[in-house]
C-alpha atoms as a PDB file:
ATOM      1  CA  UNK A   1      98.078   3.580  89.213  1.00  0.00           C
ATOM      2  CA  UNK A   2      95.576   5.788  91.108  1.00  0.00           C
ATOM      3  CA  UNK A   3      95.224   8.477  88.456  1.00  0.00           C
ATOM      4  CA  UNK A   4      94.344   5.843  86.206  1.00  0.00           C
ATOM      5  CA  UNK A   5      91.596   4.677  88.565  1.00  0.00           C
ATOM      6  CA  UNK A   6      90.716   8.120  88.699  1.00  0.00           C
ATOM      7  CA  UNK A   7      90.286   8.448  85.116  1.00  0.00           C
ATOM      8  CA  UNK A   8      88.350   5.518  84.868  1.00  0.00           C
ATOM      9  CA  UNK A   9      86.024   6.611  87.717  1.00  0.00           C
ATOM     10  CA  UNK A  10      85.626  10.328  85.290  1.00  0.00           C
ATOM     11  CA  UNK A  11      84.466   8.569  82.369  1.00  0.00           C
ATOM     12  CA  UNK A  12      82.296   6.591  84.033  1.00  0.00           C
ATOM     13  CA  UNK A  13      80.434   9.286  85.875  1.00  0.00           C
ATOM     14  CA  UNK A  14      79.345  11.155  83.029  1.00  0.00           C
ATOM     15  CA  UNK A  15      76.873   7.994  81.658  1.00  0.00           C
ATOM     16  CA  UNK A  16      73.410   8.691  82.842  1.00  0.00           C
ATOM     17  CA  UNK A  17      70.503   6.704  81.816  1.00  0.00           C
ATOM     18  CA  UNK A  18      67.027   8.040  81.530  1.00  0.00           C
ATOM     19  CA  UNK A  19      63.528   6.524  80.633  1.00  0.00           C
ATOM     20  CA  UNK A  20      59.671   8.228  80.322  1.00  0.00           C
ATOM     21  CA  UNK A  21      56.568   6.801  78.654  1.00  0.00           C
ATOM     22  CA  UNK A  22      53.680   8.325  76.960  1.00  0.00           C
ATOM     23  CA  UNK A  23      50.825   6.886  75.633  1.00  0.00           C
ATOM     24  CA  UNK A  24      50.841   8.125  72.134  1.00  0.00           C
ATOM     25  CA  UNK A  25      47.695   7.915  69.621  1.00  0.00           C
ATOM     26  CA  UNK A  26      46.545   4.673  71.995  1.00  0.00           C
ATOM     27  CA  UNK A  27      49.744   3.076  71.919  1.00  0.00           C
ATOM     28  CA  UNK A  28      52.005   3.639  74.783  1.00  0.00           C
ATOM     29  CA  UNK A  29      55.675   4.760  73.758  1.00  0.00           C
ATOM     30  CA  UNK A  30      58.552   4.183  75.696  1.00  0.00           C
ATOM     31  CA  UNK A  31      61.594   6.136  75.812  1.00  0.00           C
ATOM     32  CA  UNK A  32      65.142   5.481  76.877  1.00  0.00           C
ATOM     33  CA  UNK A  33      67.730   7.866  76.929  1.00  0.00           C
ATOM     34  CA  UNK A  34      71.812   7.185  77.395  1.00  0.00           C
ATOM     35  CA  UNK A  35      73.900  10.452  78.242  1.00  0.00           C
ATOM     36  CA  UNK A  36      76.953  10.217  76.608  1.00  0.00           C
ATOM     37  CA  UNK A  37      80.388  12.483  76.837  1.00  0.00           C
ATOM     38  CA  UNK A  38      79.807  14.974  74.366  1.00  0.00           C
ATOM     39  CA  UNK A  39      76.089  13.161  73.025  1.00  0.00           C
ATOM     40  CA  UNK A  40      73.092  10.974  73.829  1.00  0.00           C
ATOM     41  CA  UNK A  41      71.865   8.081  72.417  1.00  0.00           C
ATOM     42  CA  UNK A  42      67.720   8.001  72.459  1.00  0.00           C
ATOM     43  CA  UNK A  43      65.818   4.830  71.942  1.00  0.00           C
ATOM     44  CA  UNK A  44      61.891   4.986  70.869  1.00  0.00           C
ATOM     45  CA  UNK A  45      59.572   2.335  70.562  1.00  0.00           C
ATOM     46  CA  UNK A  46      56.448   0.103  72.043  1.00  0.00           C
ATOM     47  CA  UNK A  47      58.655  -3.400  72.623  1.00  0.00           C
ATOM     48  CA  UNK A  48      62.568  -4.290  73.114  1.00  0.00           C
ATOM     49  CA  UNK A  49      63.555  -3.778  69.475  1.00  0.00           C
ATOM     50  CA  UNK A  50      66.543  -2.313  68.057  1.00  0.00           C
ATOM     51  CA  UNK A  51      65.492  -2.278  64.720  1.00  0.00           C
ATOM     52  CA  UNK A  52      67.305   0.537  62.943  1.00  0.00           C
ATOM     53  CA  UNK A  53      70.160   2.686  64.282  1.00  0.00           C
ATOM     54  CA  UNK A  54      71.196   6.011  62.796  1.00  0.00           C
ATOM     55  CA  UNK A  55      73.637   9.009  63.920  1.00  0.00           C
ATOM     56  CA  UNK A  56      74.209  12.603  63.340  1.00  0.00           C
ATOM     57  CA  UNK A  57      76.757  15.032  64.010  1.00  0.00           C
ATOM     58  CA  UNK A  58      77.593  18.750  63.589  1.00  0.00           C
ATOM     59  CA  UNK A  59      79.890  19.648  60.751  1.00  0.00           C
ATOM     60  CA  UNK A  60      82.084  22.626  60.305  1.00  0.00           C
ATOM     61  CA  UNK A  61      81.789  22.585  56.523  1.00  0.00           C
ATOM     62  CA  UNK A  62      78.039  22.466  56.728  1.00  0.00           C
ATOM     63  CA  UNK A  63      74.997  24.164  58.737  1.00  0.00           C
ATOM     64  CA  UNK A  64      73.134  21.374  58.749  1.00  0.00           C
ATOM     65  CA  UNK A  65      74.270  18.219  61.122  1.00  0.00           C
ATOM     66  CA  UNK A  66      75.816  15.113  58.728  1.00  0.00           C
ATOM     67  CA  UNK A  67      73.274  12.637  59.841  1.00  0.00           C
ATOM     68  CA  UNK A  68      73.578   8.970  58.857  1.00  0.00           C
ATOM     69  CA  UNK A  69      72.048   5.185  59.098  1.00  0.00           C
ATOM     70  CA  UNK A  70      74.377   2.710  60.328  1.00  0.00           C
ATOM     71  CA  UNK A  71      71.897  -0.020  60.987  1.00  0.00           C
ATOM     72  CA  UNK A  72      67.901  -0.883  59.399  1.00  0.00           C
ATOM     73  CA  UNK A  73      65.983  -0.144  56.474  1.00  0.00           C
ATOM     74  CA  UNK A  74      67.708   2.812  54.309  1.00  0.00           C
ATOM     75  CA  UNK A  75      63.884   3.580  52.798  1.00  0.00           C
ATOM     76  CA  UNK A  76      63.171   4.788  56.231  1.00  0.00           C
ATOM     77  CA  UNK A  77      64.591   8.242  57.116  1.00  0.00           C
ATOM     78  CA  UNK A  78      62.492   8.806  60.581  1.00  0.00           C
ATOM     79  CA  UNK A  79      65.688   7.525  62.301  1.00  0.00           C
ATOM     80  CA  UNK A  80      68.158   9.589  60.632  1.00  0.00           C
ATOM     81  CA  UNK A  81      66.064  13.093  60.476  1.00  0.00           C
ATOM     82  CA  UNK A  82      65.438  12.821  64.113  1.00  0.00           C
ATOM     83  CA  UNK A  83      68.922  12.629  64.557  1.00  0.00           C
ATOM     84  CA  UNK A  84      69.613  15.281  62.516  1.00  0.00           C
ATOM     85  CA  UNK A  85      67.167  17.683  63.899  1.00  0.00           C
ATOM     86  CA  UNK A  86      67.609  16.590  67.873  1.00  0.00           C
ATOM     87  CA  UNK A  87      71.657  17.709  67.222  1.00  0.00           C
ATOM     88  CA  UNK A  88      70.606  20.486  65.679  1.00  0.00           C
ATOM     89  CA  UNK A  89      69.054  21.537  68.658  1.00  0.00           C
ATOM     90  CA  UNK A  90      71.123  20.386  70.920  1.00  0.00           C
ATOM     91  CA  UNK A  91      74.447  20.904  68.890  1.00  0.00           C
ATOM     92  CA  UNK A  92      75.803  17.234  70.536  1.00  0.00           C
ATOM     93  CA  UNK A  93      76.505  13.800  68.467  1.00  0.00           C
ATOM     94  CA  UNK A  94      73.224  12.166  68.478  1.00  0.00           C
ATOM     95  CA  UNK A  95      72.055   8.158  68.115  1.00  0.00           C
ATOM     96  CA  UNK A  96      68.944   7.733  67.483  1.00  0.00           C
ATOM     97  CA  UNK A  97      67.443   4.093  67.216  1.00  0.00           C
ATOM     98  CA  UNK A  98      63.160   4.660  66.071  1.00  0.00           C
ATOM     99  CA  UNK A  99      61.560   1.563  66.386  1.00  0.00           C
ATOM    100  CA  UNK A 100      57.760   2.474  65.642  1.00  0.00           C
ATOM    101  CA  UNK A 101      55.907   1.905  62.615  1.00  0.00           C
ATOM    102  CA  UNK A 102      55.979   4.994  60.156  1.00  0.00           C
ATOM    103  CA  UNK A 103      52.479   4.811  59.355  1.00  0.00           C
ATOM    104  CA  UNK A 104      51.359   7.676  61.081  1.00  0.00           C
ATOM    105  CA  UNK A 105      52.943  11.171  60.148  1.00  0.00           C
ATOM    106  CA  UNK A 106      51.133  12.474  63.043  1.00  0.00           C
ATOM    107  CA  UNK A 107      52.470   9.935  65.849  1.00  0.00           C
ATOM    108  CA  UNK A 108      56.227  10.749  64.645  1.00  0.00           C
ATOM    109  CA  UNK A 109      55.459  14.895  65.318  1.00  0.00           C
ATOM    110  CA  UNK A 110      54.220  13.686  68.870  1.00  0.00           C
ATOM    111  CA  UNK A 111      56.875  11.587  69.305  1.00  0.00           C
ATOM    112  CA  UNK A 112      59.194  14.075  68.265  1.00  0.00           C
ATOM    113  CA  UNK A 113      57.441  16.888  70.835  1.00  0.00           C
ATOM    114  CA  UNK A 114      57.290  14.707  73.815  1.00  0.00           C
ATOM    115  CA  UNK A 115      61.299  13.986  73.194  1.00  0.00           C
ATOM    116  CA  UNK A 116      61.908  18.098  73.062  1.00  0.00           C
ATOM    117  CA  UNK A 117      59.386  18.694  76.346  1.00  0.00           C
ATOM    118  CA  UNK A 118      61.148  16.170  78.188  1.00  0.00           C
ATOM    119  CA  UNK A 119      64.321  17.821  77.179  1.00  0.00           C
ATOM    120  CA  UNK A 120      63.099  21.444  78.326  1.00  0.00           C
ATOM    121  CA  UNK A 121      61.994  19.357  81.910  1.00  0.00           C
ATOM    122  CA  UNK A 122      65.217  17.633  82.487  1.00  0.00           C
ATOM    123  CA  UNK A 123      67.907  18.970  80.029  1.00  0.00           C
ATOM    124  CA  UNK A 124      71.159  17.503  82.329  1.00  0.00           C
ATOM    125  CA  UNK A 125      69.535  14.185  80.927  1.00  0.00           C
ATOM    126  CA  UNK A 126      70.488  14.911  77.204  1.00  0.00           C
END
């Protein structure tokens, strides 16, 4: 019974959780980050919404992660080309839940920068 226990206690270990906020183009933009085994799932937005929910993964048939929306809008790709490109970089599975209006091309690149600083500052959170 105790290496079960002791398996349980593993898997549980390697969850991390991890929030920062910016203030973004006069809107301030929270961030919440989940470390997973093997992955991370990143949550982006202003309010507690879980509007859209999309995932990406490498591929050995394929350069380019497989990248996908499992929950939302399909007419909005933000979700699912973060995704793509944030496993890309960091070669894990990646959730990605965007929850910020796509109205601004120029708030989703700062977004997008602020997510790959705070990786450089605290990469054991990703």
């Amino acid at each position: 019974m105790e290496s079960c226990e002791g398996s349980v206690q593993a898997a549980t270990e390697t969850l991390s959780v991890h929030d920062f906020s910016e203030k973004l183009l006069e809107q301030m933009v929270h961030f919440h980050v989940l470390k997973l085994t093997g992955g991370f799932f990143l949550w982006v937005g202003t309010s507690p919404v879980l509007s859209n929910l999309a995932v990406s993964m490498n591929s050995r048939f394929d350069s380019m992660p497989l990248s996908t929306l499992v929950l939302g809008d399909s007419s909005d790709t933000t979700p699912t080309s973060l995704a793509q490109r944030l496993t890309k970089k960091t070669k894990k599975q990646v959730f990605v839940s965007y929850n910020l209006p796509v109205t601004d091309s120029n708030l989703t690149l700062l977004v997008e920068n602020r997510i790959k600083k705070e990786m450089e500052l605290h990469p054991d959170k990703f």
